[in-house]
C-alpha atoms as a PDB file:
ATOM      1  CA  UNK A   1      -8.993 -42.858 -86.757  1.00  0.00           C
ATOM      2  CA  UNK A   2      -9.096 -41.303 -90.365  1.00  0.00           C
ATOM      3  CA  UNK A   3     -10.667 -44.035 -91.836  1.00  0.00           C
ATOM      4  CA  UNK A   4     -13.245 -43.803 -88.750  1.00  0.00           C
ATOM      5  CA  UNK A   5     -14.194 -39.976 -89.878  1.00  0.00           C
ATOM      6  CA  UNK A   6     -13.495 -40.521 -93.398  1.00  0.00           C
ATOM      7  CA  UNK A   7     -16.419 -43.202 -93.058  1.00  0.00           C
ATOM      8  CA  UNK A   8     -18.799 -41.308 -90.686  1.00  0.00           C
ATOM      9  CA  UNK A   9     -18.712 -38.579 -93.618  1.00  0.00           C
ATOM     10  CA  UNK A  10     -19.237 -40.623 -96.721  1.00  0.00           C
ATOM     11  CA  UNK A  11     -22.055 -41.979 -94.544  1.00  0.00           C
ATOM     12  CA  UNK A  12     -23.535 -38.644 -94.021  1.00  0.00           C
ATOM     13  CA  UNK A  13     -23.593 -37.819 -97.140  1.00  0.00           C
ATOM     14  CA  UNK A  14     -24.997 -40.611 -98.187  1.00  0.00           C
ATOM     15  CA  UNK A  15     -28.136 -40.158 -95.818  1.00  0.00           C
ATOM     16  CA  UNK A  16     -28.194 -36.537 -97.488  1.00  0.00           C
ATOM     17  CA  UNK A  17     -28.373 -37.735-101.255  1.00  0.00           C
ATOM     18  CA  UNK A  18     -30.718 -40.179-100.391  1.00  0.00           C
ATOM     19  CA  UNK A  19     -33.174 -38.000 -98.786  1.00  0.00           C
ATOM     20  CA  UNK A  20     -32.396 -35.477-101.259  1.00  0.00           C
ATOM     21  CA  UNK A  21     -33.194 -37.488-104.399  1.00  0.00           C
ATOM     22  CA  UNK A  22     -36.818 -38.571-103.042  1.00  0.00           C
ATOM     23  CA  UNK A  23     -36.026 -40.930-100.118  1.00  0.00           C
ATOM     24  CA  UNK A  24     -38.677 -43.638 -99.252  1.00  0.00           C
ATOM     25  CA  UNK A  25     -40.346 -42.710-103.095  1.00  0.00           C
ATOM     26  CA  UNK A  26     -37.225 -43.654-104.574  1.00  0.00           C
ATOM     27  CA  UNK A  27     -37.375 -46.434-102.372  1.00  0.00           C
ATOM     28  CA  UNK A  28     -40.946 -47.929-103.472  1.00  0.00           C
ATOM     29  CA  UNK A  29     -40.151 -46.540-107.037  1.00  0.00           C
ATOM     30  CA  UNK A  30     -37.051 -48.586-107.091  1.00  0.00           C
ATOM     31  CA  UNK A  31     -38.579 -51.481-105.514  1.00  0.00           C
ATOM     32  CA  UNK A  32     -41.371 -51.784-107.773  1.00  0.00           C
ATOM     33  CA  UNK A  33     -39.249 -51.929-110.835  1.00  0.00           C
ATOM     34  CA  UNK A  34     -37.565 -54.491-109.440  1.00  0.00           C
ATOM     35  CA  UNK A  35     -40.819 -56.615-108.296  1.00  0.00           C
ATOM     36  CA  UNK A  36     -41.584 -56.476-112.077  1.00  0.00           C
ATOM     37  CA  UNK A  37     -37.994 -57.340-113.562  1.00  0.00           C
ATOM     38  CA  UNK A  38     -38.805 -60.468-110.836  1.00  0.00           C
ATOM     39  CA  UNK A  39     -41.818 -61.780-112.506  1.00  0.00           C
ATOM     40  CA  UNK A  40     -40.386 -61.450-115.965  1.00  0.00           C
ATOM     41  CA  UNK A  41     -37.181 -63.316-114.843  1.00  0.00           C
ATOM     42  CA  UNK A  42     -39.194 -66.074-113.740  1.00  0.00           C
ATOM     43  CA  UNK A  43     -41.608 -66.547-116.793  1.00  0.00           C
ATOM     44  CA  UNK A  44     -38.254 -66.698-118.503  1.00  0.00           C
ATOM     45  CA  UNK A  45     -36.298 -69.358-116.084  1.00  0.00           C
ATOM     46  CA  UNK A  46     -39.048 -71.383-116.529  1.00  0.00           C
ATOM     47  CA  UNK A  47     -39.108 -71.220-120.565  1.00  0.00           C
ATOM     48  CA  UNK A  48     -35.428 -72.020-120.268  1.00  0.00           C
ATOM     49  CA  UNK A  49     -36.410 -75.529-117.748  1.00  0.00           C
ATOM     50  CA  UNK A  50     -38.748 -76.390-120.476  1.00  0.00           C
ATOM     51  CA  UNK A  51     -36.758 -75.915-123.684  1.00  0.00           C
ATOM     52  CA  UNK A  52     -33.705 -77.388-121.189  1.00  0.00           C
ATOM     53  CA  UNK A  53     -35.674 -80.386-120.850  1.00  0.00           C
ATOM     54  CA  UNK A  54     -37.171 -80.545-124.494  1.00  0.00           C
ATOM     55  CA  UNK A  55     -33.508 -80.938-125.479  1.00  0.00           C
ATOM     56  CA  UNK A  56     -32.601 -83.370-123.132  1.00  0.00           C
ATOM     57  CA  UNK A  57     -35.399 -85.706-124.511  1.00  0.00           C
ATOM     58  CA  UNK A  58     -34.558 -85.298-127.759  1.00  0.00           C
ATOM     59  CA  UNK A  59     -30.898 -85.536-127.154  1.00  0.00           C
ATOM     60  CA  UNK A  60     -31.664 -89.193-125.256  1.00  0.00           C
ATOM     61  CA  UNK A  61     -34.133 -90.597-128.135  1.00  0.00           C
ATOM     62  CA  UNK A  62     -31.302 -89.466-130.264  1.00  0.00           C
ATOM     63  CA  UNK A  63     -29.177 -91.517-128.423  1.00  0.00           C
ATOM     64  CA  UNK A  64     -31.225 -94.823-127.294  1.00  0.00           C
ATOM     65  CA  UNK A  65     -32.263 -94.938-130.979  1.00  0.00           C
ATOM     66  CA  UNK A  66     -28.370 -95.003-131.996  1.00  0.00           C
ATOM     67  CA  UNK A  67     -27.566 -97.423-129.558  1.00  0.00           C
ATOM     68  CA  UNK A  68     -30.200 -99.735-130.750  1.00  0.00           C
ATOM     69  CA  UNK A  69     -29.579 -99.444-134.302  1.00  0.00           C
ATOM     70  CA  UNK A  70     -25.634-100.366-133.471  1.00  0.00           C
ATOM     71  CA  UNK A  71     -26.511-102.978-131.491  1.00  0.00           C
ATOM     72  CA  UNK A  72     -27.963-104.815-133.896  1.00  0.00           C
END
């Protein structure tokens, strides 16, 4: 039962520092920031599937040419 109360309080008073500290503006604020933090994560995952994949080529050649020359 006290962690019941205990709960419905911290909730409260969560309700009342969110509406205190700007409510939905935070909100938006907050999600907007986060829209852009997006769209640079993205441009950057897909730099690191293209370098990924530039190494992976390399690494390969590197490999395919060893093989050949041992081969021989």
């Amino acid at each position: 039962m006290i962690k019941f109360i205990v709960g419905v309080i911290v909730g409260i008073l969560i309700f009342f520092l969110f509406v205190f500290f700007g409510g939905g503006k935070g909100v938006k604020k907050l999600g907007e920031g986060l829209t852009d933090t997006g769209k640079k994560m993205e441009v950057m995952e897909d730099m690191i599937k293209k370098e990924k994949d530039d190494v992976l080529k390399d690494a390969k050649k590197k490999i395919i040419k060893e093989g050949t020359t041992t081969t021989r």
